[in-house]
Protein backbone atom coordinates (compact mmCIF):
# COMPACT_ATOMS: atom_id res chain seq x y z
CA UNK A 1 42.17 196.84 83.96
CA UNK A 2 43.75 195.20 87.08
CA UNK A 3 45.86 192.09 86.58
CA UNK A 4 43.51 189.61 87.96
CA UNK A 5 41.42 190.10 84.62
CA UNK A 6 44.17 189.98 82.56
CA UNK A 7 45.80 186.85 84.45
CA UNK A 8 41.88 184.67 83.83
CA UNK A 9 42.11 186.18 80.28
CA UNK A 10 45.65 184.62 79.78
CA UNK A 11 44.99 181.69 81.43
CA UNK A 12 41.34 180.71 80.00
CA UNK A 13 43.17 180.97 76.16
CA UNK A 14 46.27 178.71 77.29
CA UNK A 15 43.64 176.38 78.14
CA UNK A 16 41.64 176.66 74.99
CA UNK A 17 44.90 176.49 73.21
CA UNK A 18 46.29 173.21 75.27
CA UNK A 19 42.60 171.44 74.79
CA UNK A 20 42.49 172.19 71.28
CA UNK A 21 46.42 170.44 70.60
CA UNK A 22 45.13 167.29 72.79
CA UNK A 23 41.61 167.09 70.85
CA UNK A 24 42.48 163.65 69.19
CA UNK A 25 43.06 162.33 72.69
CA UNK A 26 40.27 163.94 74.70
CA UNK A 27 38.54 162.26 71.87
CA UNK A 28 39.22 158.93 72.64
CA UNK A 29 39.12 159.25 76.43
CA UNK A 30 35.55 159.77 75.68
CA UNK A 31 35.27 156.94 73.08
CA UNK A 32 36.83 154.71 75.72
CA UNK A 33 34.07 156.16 78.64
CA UNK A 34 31.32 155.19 75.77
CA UNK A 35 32.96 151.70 75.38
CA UNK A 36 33.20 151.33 79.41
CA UNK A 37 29.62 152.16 79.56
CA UNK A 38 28.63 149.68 77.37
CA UNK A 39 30.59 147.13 79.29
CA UNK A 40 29.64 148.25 82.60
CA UNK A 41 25.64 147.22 81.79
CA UNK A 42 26.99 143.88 81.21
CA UNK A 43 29.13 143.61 84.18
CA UNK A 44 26.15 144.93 86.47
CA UNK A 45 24.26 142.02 85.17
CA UNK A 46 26.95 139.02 86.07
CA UNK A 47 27.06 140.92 89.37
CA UNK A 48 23.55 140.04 89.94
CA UNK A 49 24.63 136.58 90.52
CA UNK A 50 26.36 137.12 93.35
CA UNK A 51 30.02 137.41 91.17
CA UNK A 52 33.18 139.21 91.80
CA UNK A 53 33.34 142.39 90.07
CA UNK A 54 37.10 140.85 88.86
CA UNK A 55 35.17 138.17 87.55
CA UNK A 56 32.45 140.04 85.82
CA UNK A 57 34.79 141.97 83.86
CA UNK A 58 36.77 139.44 83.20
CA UNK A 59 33.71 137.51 81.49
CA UNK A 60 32.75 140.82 80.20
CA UNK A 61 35.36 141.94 78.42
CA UNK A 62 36.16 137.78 77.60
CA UNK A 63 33.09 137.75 75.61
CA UNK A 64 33.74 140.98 73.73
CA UNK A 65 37.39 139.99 72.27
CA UNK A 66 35.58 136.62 71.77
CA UNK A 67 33.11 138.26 69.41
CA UNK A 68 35.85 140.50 67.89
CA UNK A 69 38.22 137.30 67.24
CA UNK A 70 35.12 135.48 65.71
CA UNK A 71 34.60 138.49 64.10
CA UNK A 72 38.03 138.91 62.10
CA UNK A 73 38.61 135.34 61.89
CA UNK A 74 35.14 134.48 60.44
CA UNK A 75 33.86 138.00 58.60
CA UNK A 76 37.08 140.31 57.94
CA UNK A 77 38.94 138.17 55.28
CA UNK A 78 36.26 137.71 53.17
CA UNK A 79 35.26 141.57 53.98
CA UNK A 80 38.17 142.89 52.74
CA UNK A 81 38.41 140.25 49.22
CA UNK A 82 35.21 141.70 48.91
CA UNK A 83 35.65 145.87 49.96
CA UNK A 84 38.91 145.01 47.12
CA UNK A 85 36.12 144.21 44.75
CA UNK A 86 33.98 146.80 45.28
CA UNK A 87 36.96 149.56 44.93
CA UNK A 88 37.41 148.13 41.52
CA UNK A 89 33.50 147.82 40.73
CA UNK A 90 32.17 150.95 42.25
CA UNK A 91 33.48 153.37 39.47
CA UNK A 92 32.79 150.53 36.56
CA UNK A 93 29.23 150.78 37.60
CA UNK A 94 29.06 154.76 38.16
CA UNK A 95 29.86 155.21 34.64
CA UNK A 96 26.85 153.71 33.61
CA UNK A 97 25.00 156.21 35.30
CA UNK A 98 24.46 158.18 31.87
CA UNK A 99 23.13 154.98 30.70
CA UNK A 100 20.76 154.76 33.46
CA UNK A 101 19.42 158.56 32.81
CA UNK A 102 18.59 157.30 29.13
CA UNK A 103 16.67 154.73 29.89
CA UNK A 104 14.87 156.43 32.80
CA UNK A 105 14.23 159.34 29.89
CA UNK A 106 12.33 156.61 27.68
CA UNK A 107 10.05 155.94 30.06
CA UNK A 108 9.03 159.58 30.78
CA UNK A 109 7.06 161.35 28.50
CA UNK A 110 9.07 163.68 26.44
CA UNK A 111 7.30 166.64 27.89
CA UNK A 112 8.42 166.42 30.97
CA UNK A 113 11.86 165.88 30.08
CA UNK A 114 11.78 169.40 28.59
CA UNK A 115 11.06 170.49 31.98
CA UNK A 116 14.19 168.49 33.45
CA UNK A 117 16.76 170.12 31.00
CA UNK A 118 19.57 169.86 33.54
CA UNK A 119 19.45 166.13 34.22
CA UNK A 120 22.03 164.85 32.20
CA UNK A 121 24.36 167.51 34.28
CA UNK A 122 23.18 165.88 37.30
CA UNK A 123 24.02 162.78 36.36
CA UNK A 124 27.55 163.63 35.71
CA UNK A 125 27.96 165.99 38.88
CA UNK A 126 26.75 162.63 40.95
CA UNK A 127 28.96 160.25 39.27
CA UNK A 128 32.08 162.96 39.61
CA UNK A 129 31.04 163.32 43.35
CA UNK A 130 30.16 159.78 44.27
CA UNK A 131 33.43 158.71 43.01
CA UNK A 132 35.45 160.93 44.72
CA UNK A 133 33.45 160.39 48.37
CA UNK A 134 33.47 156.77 48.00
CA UNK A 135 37.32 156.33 47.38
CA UNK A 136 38.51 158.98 49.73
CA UNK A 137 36.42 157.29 52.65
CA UNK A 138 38.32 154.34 51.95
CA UNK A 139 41.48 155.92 51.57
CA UNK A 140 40.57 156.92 55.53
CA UNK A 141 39.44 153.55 56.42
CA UNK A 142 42.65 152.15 55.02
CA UNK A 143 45.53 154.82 55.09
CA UNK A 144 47.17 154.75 58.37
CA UNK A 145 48.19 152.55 61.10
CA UNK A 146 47.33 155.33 63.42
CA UNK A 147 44.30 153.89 63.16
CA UNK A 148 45.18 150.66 65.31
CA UNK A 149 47.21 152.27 67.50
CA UNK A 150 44.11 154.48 68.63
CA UNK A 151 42.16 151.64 68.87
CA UNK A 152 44.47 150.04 70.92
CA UNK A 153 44.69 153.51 73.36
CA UNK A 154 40.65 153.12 73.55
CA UNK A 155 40.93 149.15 74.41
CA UNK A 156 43.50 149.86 77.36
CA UNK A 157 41.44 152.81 78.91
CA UNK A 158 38.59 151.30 78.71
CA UNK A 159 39.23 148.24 80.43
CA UNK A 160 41.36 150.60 83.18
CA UNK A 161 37.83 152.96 83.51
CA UNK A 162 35.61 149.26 83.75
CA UNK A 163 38.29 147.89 86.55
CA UNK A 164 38.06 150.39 88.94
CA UNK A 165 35.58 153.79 87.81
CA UNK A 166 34.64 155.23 91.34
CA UNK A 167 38.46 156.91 91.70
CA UNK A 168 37.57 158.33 87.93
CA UNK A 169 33.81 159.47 88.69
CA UNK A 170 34.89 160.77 92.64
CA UNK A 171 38.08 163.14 90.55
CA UNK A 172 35.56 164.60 88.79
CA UNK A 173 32.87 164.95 90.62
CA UNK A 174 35.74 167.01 93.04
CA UNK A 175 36.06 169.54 90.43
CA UNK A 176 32.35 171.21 91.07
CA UNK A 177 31.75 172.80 94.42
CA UNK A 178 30.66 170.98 97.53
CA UNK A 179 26.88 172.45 97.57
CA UNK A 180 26.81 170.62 93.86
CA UNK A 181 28.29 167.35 94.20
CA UNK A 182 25.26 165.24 95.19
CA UNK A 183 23.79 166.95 92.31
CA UNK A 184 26.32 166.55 89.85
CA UNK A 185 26.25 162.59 91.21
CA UNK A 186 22.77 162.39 89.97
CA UNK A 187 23.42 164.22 86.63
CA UNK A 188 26.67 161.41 85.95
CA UNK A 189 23.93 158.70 86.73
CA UNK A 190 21.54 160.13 84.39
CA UNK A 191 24.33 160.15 81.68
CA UNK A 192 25.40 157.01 81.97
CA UNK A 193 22.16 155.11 81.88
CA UNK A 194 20.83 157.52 78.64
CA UNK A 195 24.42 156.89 77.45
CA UNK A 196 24.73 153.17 77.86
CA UNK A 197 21.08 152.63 76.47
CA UNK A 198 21.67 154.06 73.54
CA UNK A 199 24.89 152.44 72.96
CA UNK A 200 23.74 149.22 73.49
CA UNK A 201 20.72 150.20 70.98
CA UNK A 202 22.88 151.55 68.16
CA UNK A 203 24.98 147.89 68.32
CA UNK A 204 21.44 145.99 68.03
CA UNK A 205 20.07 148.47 64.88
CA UNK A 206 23.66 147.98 63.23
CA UNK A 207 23.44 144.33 63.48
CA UNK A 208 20.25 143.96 62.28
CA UNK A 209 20.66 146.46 59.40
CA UNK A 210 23.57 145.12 58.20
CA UNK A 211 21.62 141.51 57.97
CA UNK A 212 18.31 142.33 56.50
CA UNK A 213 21.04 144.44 53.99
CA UNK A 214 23.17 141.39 52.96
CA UNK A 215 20.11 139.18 53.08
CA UNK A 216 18.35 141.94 50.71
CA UNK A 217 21.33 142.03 48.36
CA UNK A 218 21.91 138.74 48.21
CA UNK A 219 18.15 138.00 47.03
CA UNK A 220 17.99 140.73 44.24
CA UNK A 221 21.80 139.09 43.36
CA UNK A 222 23.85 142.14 43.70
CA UNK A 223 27.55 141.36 43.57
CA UNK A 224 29.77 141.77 47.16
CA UNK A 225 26.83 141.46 49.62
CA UNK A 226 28.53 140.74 52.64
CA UNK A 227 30.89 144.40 52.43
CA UNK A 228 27.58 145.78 51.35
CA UNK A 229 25.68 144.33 53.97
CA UNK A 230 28.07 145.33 56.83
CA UNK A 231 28.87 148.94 55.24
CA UNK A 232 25.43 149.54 55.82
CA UNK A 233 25.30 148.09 59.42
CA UNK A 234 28.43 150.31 59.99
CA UNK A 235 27.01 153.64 58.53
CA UNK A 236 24.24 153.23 60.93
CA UNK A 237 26.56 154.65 63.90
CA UNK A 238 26.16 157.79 61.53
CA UNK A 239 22.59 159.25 60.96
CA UNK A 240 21.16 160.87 58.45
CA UNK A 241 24.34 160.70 56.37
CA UNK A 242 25.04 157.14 57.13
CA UNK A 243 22.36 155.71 54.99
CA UNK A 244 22.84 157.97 51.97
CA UNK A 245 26.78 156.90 52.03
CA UNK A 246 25.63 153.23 52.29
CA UNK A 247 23.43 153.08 49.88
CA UNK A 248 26.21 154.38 46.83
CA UNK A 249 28.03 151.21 46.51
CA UNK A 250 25.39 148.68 45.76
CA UNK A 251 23.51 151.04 43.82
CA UNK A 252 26.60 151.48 41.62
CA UNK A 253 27.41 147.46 41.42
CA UNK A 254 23.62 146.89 40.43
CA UNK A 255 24.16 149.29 37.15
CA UNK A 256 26.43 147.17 36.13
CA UNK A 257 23.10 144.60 35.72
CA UNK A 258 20.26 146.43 34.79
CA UNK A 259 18.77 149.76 35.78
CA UNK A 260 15.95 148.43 37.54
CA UNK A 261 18.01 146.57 40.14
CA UNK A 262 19.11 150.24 41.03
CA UNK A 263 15.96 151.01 41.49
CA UNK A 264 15.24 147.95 43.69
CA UNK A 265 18.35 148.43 45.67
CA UNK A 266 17.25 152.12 46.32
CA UNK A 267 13.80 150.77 47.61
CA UNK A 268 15.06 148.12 49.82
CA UNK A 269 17.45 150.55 51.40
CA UNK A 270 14.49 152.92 51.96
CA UNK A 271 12.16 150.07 53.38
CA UNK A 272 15.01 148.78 55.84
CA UNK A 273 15.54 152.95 57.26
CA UNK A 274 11.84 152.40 57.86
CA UNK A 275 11.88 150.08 59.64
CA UNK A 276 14.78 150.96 61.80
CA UNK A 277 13.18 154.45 62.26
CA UNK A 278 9.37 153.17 62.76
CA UNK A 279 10.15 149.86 64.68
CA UNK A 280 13.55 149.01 66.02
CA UNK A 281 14.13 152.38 67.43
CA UNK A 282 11.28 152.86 69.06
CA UNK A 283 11.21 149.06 71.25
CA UNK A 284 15.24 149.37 72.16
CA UNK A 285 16.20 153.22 72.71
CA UNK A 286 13.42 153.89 75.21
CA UNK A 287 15.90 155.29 77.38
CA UNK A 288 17.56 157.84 74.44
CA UNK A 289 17.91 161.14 74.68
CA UNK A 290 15.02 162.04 71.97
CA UNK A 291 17.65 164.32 69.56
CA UNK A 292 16.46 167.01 67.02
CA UNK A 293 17.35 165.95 63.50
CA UNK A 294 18.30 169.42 62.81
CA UNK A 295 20.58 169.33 66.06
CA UNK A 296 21.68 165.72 64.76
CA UNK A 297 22.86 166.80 61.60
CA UNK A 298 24.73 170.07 62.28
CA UNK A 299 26.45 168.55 65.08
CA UNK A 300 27.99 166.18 62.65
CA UNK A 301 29.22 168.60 60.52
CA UNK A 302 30.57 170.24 62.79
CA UNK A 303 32.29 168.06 64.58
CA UNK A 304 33.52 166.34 60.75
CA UNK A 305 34.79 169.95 60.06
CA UNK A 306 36.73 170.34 63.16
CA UNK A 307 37.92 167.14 64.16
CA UNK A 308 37.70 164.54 61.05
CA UNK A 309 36.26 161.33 60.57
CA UNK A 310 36.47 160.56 64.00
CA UNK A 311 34.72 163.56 65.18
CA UNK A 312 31.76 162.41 62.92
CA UNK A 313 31.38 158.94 64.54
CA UNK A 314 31.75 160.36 67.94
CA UNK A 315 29.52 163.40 67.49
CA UNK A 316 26.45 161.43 68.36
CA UNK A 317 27.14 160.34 71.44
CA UNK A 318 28.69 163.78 72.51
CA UNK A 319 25.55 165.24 71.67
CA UNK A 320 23.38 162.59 73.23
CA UNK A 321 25.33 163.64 76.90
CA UNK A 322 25.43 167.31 76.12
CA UNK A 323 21.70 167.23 75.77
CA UNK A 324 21.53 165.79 79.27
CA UNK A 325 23.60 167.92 80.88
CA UNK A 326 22.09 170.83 79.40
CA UNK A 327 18.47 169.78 80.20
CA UNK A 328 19.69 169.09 84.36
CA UNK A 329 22.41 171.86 84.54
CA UNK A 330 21.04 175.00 82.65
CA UNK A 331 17.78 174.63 82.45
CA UNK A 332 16.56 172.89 85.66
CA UNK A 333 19.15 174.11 87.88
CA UNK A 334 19.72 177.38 86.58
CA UNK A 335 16.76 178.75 84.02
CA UNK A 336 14.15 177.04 85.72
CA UNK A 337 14.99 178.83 89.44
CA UNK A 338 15.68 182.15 88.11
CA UNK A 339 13.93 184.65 89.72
């Protein structure tokens, strides 16, 4: 084998070795691109007045920290008296899980219960697991102030990308060859609108959710439904496992009642996915990339297995602009024109 080979060999695992130690902060260079998207839809709107782009962002990213003050000032202290609560609560209520499965057994005919021999196992298997998932996510949310500090890497990029992105978009753009530039200028375009549209529609669904969940709780008088409420709205960044996560705590805290508020909780959860699947999705993600569940899902895992809790909430949006630039790059510049 001549060296040439040997040298790409060498060289193409450095790099896989070199991208693989910086993961965490490739990671949130492309949180901080999603976050400058965002921002950039709203600064292309103040520019339509005839503003400064200085100006724009400046209002831009003004009315964010606005929001996020208001947020923390107004939201966060009763949030976290509350999340304190339902740390202590959560496993109260799980215990009476076995409590639950007796009464739901006097209501079904005794026949059928034969049938459903390993329920009380379940029962114990869910409360064991439930327990376990619940405190170790917020053992996560909680545990370090790494946490901040990353946050604080996103905010800084971010508003560095939204002051001044052409340099960013042109050193990239340089890394393709010259006969694929104009293209690969389209192909950015195309990945920043689908990117920025569904962005801006995740934010709406989790606000929403997280309403018609407090407002929901707080009618069937479940205990803590504010951190209820806005667990759910935040689970929403995570599909398909976001709702089943969001829907353990106030299911718990309602056993503590009565079983049928359980039940009821379970049903309103259900009723509110509905209509976030069947109406809200549908009027403000026209411009999503339409995902495979199946892809959905097992890019979550994946990316949970290999790069943690923040790999989870990023894996949508990864996927959303992978899908793009698969669809434009191998299949309609490559697949489709082979001959």
């Amino acid at each position: 084998m001549h060296i040439g080979p040997l040298l790409g060999l060498f060289l193409l695992i450095i790099s896989v070795y070199i991208l693989w130690k910086i993961k965490t902060v490739i990671l949130l260079g492309f949180a901080a691109v999603v976050f400058a998207t965002t921002l950039n839809r709203m600064v292309r709107f103040l520019l339509r007045f005839r503003l400064k782009r200085s100006f724009a962002i400046i209002i831009s990213v003004g009315f964010c920290l606005g929001l996020m003050i208001g947020f923390f000032v107004l939201v966060v202290p009763p949030f976290v008296d509350q999340v304190q609560q339902l740390i202590d609560l959560v496993p109260i209520g799980l215990q009476q899980i076995p409590e639950w499965a007796n009464w739901v057994r006097n209501l079904v005919p005794d026949g059928l219960l034969e049938d459903i021999g390993g329920l009380k196992v379940f029962t114990q298997n869910l409360r064991s697991w439930a327990t376990k998932l619940f405190g170790n996510f917020f053992d996560i949310f909680y545990s370090s102030i790494g946490v901040v500090l990353n946050m604080l890497l996103v905010v800084v990029v971010t508003i560095m990308l939204l002051a001044n992105p052409e340099p960013y978009r042109k050193g990239f753009i340089l890394l393709f060859p010259a006969f694929y530039r104009r293209r690969m200028q389209e192909i950015l375009d195309e990945c920043e609108d689908t990117l920025g549209g569904w962005a801006v529609g995740i934010l709406f669904n989790m606000t929403v959710i997280a309403i018609l969940s407090g407002l929901g709780l707080w009618i069937l008088q479940i205990q803590l439904p504010l951190a209820n409420g806005l667990l759910a709205g935040i689970f929403t960044f995570i599909p398909n496992l976001g709702p089943t996560l969001s829907v353990i705590p106030p299911v718990a805290l309602a056993l503590l009642d009565t079983p049928w508020k359980a039940l009821a909780v379970v049903i309103l959860y259900i009723v509110i996915q509905q209509i976030e699947s069947n109406i809200l999705t549908p009027l403000v993600m026209q411009k999503q990339v339409s995902l495979l569940p199946a892809v959905t899902l097992l890019s979550q895992m994946a990316f949970a297995i290999f790069f943690g809790i923040f790999g989870l909430f990023l894996a949508l949006p990864i996927v959303v602009v992978a899908q793009v630039c698969l669809k434009e790059v191998l299949i309609k510049d490559i697949l489709n024109k082979w001959e």
